[in-house]
N, C-alpha and C. Protein backbone atom coordinates (compact mmCIF):
# COMPACT_ATOMS: atom_id res chain seq x y z
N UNK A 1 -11.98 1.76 15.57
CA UNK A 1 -12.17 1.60 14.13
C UNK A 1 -10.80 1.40 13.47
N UNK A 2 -10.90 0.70 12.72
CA UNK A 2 -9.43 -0.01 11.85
C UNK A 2 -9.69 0.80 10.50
N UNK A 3 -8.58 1.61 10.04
CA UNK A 3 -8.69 1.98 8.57
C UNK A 3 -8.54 0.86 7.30
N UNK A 4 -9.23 1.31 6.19
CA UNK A 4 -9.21 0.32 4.90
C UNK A 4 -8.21 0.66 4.65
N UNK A 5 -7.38 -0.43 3.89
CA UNK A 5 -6.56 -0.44 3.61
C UNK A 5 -6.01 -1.50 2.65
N UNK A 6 -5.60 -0.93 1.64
CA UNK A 6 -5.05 -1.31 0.07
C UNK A 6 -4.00 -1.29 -0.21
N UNK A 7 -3.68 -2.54 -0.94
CA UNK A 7 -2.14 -2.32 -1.89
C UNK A 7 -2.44 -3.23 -2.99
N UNK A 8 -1.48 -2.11 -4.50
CA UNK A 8 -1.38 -3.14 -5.39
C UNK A 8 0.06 -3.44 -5.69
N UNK A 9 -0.09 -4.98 -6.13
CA UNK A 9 1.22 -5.06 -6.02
C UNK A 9 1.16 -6.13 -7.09
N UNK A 10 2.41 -6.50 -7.29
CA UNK A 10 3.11 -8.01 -8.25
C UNK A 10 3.34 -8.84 -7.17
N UNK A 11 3.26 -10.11 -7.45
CA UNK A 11 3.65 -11.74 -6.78
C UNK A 11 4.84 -11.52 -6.57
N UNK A 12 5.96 -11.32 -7.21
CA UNK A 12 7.19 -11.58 -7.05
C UNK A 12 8.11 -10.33 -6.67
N UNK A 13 7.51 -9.25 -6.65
CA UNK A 13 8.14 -8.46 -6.63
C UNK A 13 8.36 -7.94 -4.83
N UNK A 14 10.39 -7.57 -4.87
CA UNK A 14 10.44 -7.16 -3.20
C UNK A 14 10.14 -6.32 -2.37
N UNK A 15 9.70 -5.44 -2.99
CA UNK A 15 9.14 -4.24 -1.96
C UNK A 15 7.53 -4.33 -1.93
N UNK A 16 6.81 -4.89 -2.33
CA UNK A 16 5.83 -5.30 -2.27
C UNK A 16 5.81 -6.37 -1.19
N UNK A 17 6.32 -7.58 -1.09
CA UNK A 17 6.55 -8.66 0.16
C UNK A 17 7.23 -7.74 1.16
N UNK A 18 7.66 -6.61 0.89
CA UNK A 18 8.61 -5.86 2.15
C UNK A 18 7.17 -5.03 3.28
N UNK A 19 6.62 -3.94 1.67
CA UNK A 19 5.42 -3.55 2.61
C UNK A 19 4.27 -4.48 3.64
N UNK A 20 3.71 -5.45 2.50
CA UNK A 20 3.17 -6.56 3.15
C UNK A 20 3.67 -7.02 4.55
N UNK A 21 4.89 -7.27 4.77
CA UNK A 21 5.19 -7.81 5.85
C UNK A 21 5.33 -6.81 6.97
N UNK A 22 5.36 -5.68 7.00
CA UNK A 22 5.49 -4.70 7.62
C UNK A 22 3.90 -4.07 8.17
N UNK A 23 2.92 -4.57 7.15
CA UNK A 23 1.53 -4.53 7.29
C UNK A 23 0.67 -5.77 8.48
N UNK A 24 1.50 -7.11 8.01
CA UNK A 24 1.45 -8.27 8.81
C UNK A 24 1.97 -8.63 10.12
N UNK A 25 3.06 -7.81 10.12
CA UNK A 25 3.69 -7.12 11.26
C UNK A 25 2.73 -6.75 12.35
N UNK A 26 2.43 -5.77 11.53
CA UNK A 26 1.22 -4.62 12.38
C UNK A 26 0.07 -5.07 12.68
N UNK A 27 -0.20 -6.57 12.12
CA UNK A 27 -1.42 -7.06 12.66
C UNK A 27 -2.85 -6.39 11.63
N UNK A 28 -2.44 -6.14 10.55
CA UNK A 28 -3.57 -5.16 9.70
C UNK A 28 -4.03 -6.20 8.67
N UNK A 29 -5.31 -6.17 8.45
CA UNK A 29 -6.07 -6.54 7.27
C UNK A 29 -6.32 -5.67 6.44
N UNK A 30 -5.75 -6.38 4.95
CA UNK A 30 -5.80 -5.28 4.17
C UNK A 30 -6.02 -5.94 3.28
N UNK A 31 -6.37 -5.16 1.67
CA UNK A 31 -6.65 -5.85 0.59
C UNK A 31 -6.07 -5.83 -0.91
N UNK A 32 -5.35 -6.57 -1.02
CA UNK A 32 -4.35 -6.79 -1.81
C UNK A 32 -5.09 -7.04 -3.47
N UNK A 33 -4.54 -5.83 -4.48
CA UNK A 33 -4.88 -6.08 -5.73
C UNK A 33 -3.75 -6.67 -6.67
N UNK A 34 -3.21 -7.83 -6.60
CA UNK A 34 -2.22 -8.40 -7.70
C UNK A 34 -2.47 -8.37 -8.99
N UNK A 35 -1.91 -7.29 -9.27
CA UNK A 35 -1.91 -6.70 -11.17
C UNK A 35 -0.48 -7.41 -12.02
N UNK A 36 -0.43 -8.28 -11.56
CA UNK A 36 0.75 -9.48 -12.49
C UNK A 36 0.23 -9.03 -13.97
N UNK A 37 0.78 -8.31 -14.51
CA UNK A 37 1.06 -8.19 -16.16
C UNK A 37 -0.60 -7.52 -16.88
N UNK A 38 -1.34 -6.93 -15.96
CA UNK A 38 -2.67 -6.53 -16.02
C UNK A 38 -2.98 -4.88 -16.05
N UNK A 39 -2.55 -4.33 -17.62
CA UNK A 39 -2.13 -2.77 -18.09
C UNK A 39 -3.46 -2.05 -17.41
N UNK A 40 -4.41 -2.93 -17.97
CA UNK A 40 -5.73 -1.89 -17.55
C UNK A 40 -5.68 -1.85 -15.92
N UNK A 41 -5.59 -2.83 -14.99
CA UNK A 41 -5.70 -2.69 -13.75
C UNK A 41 -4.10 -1.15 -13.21
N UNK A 42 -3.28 -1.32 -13.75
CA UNK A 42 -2.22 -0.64 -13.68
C UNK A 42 -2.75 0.75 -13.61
N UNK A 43 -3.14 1.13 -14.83
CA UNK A 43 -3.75 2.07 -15.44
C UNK A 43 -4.68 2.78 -14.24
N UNK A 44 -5.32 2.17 -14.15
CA UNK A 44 -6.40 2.06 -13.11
C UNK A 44 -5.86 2.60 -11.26
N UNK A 45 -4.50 1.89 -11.30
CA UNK A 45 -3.74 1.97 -10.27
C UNK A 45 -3.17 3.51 -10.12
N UNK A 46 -2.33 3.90 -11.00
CA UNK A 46 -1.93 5.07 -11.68
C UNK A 46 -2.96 6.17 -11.43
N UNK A 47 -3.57 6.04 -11.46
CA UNK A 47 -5.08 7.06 -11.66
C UNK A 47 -5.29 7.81 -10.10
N UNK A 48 -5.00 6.33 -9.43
CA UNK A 48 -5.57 6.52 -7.93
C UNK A 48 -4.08 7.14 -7.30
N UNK A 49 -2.80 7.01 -8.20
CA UNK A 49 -2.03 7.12 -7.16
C UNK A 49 -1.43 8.48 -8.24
N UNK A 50 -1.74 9.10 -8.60
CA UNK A 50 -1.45 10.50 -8.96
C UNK A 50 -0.08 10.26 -9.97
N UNK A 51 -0.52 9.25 -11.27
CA UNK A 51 0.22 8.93 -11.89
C UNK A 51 1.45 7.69 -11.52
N UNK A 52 2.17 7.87 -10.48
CA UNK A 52 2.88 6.79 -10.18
C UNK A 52 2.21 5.21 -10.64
N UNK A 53 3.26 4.75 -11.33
CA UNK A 53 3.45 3.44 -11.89
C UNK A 53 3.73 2.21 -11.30
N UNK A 54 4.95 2.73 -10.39
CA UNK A 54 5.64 1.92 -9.78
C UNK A 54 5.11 0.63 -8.40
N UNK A 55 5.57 -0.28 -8.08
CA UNK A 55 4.78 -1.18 -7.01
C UNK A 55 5.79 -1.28 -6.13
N UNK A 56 5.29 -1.15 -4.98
CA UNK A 56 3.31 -1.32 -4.46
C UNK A 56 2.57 0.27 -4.45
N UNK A 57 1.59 0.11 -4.33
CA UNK A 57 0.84 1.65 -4.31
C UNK A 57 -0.31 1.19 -3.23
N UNK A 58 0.26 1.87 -2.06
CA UNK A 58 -0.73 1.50 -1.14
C UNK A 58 -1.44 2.92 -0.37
N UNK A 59 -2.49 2.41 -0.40
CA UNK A 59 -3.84 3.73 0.14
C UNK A 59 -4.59 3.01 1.65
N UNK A 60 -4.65 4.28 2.26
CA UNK A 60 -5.63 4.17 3.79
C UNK A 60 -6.39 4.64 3.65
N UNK A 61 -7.28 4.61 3.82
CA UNK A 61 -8.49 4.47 3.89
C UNK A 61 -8.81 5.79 2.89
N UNK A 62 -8.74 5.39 1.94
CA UNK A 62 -8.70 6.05 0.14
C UNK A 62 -7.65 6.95 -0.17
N UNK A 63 -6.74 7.18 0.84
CA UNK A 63 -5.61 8.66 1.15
C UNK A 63 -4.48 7.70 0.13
N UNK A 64 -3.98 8.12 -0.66
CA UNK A 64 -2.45 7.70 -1.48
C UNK A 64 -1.06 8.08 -0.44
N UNK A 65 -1.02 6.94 0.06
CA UNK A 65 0.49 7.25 1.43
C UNK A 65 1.31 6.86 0.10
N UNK A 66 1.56 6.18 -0.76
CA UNK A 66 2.99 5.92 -1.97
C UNK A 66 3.23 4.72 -1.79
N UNK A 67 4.31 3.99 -1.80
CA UNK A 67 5.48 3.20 -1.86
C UNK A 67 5.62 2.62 -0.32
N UNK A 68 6.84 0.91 -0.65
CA UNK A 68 6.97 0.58 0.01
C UNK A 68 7.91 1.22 1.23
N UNK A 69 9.05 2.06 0.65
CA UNK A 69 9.15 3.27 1.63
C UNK A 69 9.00 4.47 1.75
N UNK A 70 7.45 4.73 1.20
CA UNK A 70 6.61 5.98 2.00
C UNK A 70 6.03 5.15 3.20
N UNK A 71 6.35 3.86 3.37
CA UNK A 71 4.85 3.21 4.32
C UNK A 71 5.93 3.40 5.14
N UNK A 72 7.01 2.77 5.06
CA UNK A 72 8.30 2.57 5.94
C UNK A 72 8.52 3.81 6.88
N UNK A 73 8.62 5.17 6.07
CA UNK A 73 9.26 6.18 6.68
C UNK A 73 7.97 6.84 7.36
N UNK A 74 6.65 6.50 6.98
CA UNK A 74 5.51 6.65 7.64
C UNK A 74 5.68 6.17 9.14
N UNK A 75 6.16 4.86 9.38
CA UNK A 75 6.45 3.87 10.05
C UNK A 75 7.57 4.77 11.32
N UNK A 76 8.43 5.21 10.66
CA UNK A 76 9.78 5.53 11.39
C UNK A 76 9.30 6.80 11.60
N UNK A 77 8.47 7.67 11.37
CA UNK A 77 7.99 9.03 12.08
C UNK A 77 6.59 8.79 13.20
N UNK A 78 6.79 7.97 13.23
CA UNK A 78 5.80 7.34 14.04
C UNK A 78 3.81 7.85 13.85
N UNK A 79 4.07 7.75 12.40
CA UNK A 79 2.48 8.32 11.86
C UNK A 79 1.42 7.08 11.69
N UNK A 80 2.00 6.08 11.27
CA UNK A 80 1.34 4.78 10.81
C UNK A 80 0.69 3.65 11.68
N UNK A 81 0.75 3.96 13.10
CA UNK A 81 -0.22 3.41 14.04
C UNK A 81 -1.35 4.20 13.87
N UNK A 82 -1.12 5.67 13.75
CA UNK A 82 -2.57 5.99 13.98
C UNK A 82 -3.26 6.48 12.78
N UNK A 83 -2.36 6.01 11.38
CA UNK A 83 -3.21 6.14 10.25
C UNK A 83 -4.06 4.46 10.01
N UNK A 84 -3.25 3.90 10.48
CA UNK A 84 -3.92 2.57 10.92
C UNK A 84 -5.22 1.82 11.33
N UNK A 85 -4.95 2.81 12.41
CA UNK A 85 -6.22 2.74 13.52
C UNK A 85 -7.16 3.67 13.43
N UNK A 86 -7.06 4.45 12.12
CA UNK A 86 -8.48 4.98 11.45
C UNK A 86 -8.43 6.60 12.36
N UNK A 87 -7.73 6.85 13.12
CA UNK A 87 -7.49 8.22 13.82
C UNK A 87 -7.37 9.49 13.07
């Protein structure tokens, strides 16, 4: 079983293309909410991620892991294969 997996993020913004690629990396399908200049979706974002504002805000399978380096240091403790893989 593969965990769900979410991020919202901006088009242009680098730690967002950083997580992404680190996700693409990993071979993961995931589902990307681009809130380009979109308060209510933000808002909305915020809610799920225990206030944090900031992008990307990415969730496994509904769990709030944070930022492009909470995924990272997820990554480097070696937790994120098997939050991945739904374990």
């Amino acid at each position: 079983m593969t965990a769900n997996v979410e991020i919202y993020t901006w088009s242009t913004c680098p730690f967002c293309i950083r997580a992404k690629a680190l996700l693409n990396k990993k071979g993961v399908d995931f589902t990307e909410y681009c809130i380009d200049g979109d308060e209510a979706a933000r808002a909305e974002m915020a809610d799920r991620a225990n206030g944090r504002r900031s992008l990307p805000q990415i969730f496994i399978d509904g769990v709030h892991v944070g930022g492009c380096d909470d995924l990272h240091a997820l990554d480097r403790q070696g937790k994120l294969d098997a939050m991945l893989a739904g374990v």
